[in-house]
C-alpha atoms as a PDB file:
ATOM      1  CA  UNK A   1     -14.682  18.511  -6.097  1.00  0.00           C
ATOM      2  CA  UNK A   2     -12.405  21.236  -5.603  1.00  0.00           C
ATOM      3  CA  UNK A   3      -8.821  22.182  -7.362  1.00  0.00           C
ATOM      4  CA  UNK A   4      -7.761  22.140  -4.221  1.00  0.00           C
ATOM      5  CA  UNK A   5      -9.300  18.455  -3.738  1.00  0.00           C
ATOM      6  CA  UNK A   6      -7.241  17.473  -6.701  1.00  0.00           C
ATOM      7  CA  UNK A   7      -3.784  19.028  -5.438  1.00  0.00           C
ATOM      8  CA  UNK A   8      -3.447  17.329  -3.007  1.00  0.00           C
ATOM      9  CA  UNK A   9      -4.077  13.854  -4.630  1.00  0.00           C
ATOM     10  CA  UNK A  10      -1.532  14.862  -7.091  1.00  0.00           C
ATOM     11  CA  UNK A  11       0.979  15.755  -4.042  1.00  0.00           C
ATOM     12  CA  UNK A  12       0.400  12.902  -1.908  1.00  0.00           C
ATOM     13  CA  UNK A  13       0.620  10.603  -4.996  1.00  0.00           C
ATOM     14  CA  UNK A  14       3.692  11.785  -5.718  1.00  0.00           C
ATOM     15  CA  UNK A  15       4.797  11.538  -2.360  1.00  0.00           C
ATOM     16  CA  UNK A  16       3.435   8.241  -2.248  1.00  0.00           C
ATOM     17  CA  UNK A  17       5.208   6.731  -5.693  1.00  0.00           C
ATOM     18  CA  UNK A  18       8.526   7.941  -4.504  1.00  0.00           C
ATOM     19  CA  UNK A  19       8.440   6.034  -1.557  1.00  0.00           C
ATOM     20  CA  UNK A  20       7.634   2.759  -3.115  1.00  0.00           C
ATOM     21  CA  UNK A  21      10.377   3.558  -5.948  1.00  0.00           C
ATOM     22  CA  UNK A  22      12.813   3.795  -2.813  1.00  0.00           C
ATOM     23  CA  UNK A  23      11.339   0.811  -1.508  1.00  0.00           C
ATOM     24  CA  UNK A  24      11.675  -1.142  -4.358  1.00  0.00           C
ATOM     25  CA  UNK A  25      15.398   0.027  -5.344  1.00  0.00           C
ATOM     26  CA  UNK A  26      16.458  -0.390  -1.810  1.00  0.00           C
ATOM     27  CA  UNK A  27      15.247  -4.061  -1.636  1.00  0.00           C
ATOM     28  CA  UNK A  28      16.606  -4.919  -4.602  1.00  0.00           C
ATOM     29  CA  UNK A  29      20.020  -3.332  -4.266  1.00  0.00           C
ATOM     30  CA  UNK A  30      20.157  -5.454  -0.510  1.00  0.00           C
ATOM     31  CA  UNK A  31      18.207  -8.508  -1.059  1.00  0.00           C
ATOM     32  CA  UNK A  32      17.942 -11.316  -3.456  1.00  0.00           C
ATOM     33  CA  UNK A  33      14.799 -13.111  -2.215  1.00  0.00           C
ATOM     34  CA  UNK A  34      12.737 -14.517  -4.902  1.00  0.00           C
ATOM     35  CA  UNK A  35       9.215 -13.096  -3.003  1.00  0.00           C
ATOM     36  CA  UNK A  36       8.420  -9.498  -3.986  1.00  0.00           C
ATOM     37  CA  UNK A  37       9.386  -8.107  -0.956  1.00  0.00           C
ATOM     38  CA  UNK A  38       9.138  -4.560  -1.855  1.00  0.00           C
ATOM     39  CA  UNK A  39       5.710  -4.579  -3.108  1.00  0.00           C
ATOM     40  CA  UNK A  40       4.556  -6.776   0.384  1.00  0.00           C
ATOM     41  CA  UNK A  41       6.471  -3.765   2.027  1.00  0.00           C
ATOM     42  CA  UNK A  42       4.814  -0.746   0.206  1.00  0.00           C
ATOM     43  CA  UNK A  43       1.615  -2.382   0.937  1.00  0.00           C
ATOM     44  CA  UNK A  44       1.854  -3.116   4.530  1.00  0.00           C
ATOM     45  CA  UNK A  45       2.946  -0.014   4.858  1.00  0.00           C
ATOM     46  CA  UNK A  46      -0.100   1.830   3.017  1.00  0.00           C
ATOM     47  CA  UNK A  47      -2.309  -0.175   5.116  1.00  0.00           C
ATOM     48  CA  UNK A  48      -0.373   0.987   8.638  1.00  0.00           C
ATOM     49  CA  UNK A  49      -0.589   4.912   7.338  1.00  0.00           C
ATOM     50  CA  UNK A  50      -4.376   4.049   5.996  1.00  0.00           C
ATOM     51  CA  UNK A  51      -5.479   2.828   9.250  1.00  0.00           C
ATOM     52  CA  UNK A  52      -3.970   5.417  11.362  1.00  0.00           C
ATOM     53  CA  UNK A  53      -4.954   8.080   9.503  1.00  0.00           C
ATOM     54  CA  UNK A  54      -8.588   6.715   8.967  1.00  0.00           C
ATOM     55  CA  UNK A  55      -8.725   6.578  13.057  1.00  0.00           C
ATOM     56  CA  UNK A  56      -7.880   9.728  13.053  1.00  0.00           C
ATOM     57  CA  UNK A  57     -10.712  11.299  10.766  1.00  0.00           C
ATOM     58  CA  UNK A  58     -13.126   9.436  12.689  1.00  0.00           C
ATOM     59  CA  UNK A  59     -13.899  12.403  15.170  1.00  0.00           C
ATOM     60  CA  UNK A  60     -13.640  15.064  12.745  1.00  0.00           C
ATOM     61  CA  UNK A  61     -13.980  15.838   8.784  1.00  0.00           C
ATOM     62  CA  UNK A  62     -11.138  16.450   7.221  1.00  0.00           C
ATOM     63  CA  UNK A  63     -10.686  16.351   3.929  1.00  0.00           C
ATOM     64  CA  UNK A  64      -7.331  17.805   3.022  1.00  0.00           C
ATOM     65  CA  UNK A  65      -5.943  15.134   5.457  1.00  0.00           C
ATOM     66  CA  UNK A  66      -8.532  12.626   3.154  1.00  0.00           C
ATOM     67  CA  UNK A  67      -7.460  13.492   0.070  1.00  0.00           C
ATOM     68  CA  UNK A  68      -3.662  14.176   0.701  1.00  0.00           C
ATOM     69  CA  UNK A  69      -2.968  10.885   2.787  1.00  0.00           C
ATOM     70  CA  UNK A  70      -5.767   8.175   2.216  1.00  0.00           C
ATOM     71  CA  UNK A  71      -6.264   8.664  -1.833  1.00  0.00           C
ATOM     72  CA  UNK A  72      -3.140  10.600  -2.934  1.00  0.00           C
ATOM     73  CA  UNK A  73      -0.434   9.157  -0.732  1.00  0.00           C
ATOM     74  CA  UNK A  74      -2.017   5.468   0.237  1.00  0.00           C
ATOM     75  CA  UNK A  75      -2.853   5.047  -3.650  1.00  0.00           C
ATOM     76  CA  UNK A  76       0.490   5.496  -4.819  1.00  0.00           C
ATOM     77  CA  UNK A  77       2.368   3.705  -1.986  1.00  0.00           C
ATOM     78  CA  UNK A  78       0.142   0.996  -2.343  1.00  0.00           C
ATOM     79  CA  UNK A  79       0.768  -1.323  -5.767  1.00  0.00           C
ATOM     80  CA  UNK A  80      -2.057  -3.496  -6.306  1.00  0.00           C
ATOM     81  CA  UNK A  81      -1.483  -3.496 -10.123  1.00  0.00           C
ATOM     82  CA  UNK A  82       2.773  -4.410  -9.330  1.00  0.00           C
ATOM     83  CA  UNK A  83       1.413  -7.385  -7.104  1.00  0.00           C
ATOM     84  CA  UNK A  84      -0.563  -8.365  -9.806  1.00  0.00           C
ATOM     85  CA  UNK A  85       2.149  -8.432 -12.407  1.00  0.00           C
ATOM     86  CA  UNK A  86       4.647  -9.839 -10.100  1.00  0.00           C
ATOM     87  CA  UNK A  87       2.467 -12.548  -9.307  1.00  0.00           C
ATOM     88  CA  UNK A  88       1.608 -13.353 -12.657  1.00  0.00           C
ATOM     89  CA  UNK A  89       5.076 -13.385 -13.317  1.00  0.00           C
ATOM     90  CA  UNK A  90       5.905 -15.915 -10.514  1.00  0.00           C
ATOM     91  CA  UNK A  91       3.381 -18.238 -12.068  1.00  0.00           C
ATOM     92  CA  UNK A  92       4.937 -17.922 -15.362  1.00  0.00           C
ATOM     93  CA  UNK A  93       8.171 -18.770 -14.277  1.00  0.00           C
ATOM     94  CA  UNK A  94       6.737 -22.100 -12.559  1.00  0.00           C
ATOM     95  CA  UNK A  95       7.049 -20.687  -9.085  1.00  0.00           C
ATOM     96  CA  UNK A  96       3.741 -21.265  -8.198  1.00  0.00           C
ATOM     97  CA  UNK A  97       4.591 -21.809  -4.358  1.00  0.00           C
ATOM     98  CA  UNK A  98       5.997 -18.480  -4.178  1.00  0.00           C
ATOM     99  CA  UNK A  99       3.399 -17.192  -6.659  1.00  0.00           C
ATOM    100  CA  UNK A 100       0.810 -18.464  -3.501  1.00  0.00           C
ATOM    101  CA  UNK A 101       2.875 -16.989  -0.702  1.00  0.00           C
ATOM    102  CA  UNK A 102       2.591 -13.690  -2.561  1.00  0.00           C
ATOM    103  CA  UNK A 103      -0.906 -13.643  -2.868  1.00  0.00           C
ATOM    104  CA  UNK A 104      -1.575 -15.162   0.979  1.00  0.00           C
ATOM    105  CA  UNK A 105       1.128 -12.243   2.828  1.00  0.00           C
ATOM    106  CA  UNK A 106      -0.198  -8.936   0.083  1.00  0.00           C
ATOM    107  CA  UNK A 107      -3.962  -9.795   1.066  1.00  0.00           C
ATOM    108  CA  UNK A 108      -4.632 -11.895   4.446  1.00  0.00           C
ATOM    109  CA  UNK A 109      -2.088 -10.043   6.133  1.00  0.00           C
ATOM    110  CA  UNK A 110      -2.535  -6.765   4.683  1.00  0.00           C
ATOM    111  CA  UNK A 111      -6.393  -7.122   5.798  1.00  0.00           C
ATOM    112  CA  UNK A 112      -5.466  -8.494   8.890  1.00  0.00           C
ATOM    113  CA  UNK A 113      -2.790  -5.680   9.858  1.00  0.00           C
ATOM    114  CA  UNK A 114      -5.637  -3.089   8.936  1.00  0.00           C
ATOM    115  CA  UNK A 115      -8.418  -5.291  11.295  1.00  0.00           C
ATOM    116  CA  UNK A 116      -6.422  -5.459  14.121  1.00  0.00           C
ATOM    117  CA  UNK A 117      -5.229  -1.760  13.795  1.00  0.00           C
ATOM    118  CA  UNK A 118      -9.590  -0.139  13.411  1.00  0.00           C
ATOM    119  CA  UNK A 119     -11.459  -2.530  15.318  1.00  0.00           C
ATOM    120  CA  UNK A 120     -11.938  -0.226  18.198  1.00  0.00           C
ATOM    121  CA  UNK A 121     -13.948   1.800  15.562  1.00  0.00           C
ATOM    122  CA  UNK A 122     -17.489   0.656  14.892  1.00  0.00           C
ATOM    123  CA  UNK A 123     -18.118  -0.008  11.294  1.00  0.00           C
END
Protein backbone atom coordinates (compact mmCIF):
# COMPACT_ATOMS: atom_id res chain seq x y z
CA UNK A 1 0.00 0.00 0.00
CA UNK A 2 1.24 3.16 -1.16
CA UNK A 3 0.86 6.97 0.31
CA UNK A 4 -0.36 7.55 -2.72
CA UNK A 5 -2.98 4.53 -2.26
CA UNK A 6 -4.07 6.28 0.86
CA UNK A 7 -4.55 9.91 -0.75
CA UNK A 8 -6.72 9.21 -2.67
CA UNK A 9 -9.09 7.33 -0.23
CA UNK A 10 -8.79 10.31 1.91
CA UNK A 11 -9.82 12.61 -1.27
CA UNK A 12 -12.52 10.62 -2.61
CA UNK A 13 -13.91 10.17 0.96
CA UNK A 14 -14.09 13.51 1.36
CA UNK A 15 -15.56 14.02 -1.82
CA UNK A 16 -17.83 11.37 -1.10
CA UNK A 17 -19.15 12.69 2.62
CA UNK A 18 -19.85 16.05 1.17
CA UNK A 19 -22.13 14.82 -1.21
CA UNK A 20 -24.25 12.86 1.13
CA UNK A 21 -24.14 15.98 3.67
CA UNK A 22 -25.73 17.91 0.58
CA UNK A 23 -27.96 15.16 0.07
CA UNK A 24 -29.15 14.94 3.32
CA UNK A 25 -29.57 18.88 3.99
CA UNK A 26 -31.21 19.26 0.67
CA UNK A 27 -33.89 16.58 1.43
CA UNK A 28 -34.56 17.75 4.52
CA UNK A 29 -34.78 21.46 3.80
CA UNK A 30 -37.53 20.25 0.70
CA UNK A 31 -39.19 17.25 2.00
CA UNK A 32 -40.96 16.06 5.03
CA UNK A 33 -41.40 12.34 4.27
CA UNK A 34 -41.09 10.18 7.22
CA UNK A 35 -38.72 7.43 5.02
CA UNK A 36 -35.03 8.38 5.06
CA UNK A 37 -34.94 9.51 1.78
CA UNK A 38 -31.55 10.92 1.76
CA UNK A 39 -29.76 7.98 2.97
CA UNK A 40 -31.94 5.61 0.14
CA UNK A 41 -30.55 8.44 -2.20
CA UNK A 42 -26.79 8.46 -1.21
CA UNK A 43 -26.95 4.81 -1.51
CA UNK A 44 -28.50 4.31 -4.80
CA UNK A 45 -26.38 6.59 -5.90
CA UNK A 46 -23.01 4.86 -4.59
CA UNK A 47 -24.24 1.78 -6.11
CA UNK A 48 -24.89 3.63 -9.81
CA UNK A 49 -21.10 5.27 -9.55
CA UNK A 50 -19.86 1.65 -8.03
CA UNK A 51 -21.16 -0.22 -10.88
CA UNK A 52 -20.07 2.01 -13.57
CA UNK A 53 -16.90 2.49 -12.45
CA UNK A 54 -16.35 -1.30 -11.59
CA UNK A 55 -17.33 -1.93 -15.51
CA UNK A 56 -14.98 0.18 -16.30
CA UNK A 57 -11.84 -1.42 -14.49
CA UNK A 58 -12.81 -4.60 -15.89
CA UNK A 59 -10.46 -4.29 -19.04
CA UNK A 60 -7.72 -2.64 -17.36
CA UNK A 61 -6.00 -2.17 -13.72
CA UNK A 62 -6.38 0.81 -12.36
CA UNK A 63 -5.92 1.54 -9.15
CA UNK A 64 -5.95 5.27 -8.63
CA UNK A 65 -9.43 5.09 -10.31
CA UNK A 66 -9.93 1.95 -7.46
CA UNK A 67 -8.96 3.62 -4.69
CA UNK A 68 -10.20 7.25 -5.47
CA UNK A 69 -13.83 6.22 -6.65
CA UNK A 70 -14.81 2.61 -5.42
CA UNK A 71 -13.24 2.82 -1.63
CA UNK A 72 -12.71 6.57 -1.04
CA UNK A 73 -15.66 8.13 -2.81
CA UNK A 74 -18.37 5.02 -2.82
CA UNK A 75 -17.48 4.52 1.05
CA UNK A 76 -18.32 7.83 2.07
CA UNK A 77 -21.35 8.43 -0.21
CA UNK A 78 -22.62 5.31 0.81
CA UNK A 79 -24.13 5.25 4.71
CA UNK A 80 -24.64 1.84 5.78
CA UNK A 81 -24.03 2.78 9.47
CA UNK A 82 -26.89 6.11 8.94
CA UNK A 83 -29.37 3.36 7.54
CA UNK A 84 -28.73 1.47 10.39
CA UNK A 85 -29.40 4.16 12.93
CA UNK A 86 -32.26 5.53 11.06
CA UNK A 87 -33.81 2.32 10.97
CA UNK A 88 -33.37 1.58 14.42
CA UNK A 89 -34.79 4.74 15.07
CA UNK A 90 -37.99 4.08 13.00
CA UNK A 91 -38.52 1.00 15.08
CA UNK A 92 -38.20 2.89 18.19
CA UNK A 93 -40.61 5.30 17.36
CA UNK A 94 -43.25 2.39 16.54
CA UNK A 95 -42.95 2.89 12.82
CA UNK A 96 -42.18 -0.42 12.10
CA UNK A 97 -43.90 -0.31 8.52
CA UNK A 98 -41.69 2.36 7.51
CA UNK A 99 -38.85 0.86 9.58
CA UNK A 100 -39.52 -2.35 6.84
CA UNK A 101 -39.79 -0.18 3.77
CA UNK A 102 -36.39 1.20 4.73
CA UNK A 103 -34.72 -1.88 5.01
CA UNK A 104 -36.61 -3.56 1.67
CA UNK A 105 -35.70 -0.09 -0.85
CA UNK A 106 -31.63 0.45 0.97
CA UNK A 107 -30.92 -3.40 0.23
CA UNK A 108 -33.20 -5.28 -2.51
CA UNK A 109 -33.11 -2.39 -4.61
CA UNK A 110 -29.75 -1.21 -4.03
CA UNK A 111 -28.59 -4.95 -5.03
CA UNK A 112 -30.89 -5.05 -7.67
CA UNK A 113 -29.87 -1.55 -9.31
CA UNK A 114 -26.15 -2.88 -9.08
CA UNK A 115 -27.35 -6.58 -10.81
CA UNK A 116 -29.03 -5.18 -13.50
CA UNK A 117 -26.28 -2.48 -14.12
CA UNK A 118 -22.85 -5.64 -14.16
CA UNK A 119 -24.52 -8.56 -15.41
CA UNK A 120 -22.96 -8.31 -18.78
CA UNK A 121 -19.71 -8.95 -16.74
CA UNK A 122 -18.98 -12.54 -15.81
CA UNK A 123 -18.46 -12.99 -12.16
Amino acid sequence: MSFFNILFVFLGGGGGSVLRFLISWVVKTQTAVTLPVATFLANAIAVVVYALVFLSLQQKENDTLKYLILVGFCGGLSTFSTFSYETFELFKRGENVWAIANIVLNNVFCITLFYFLVKKVAV
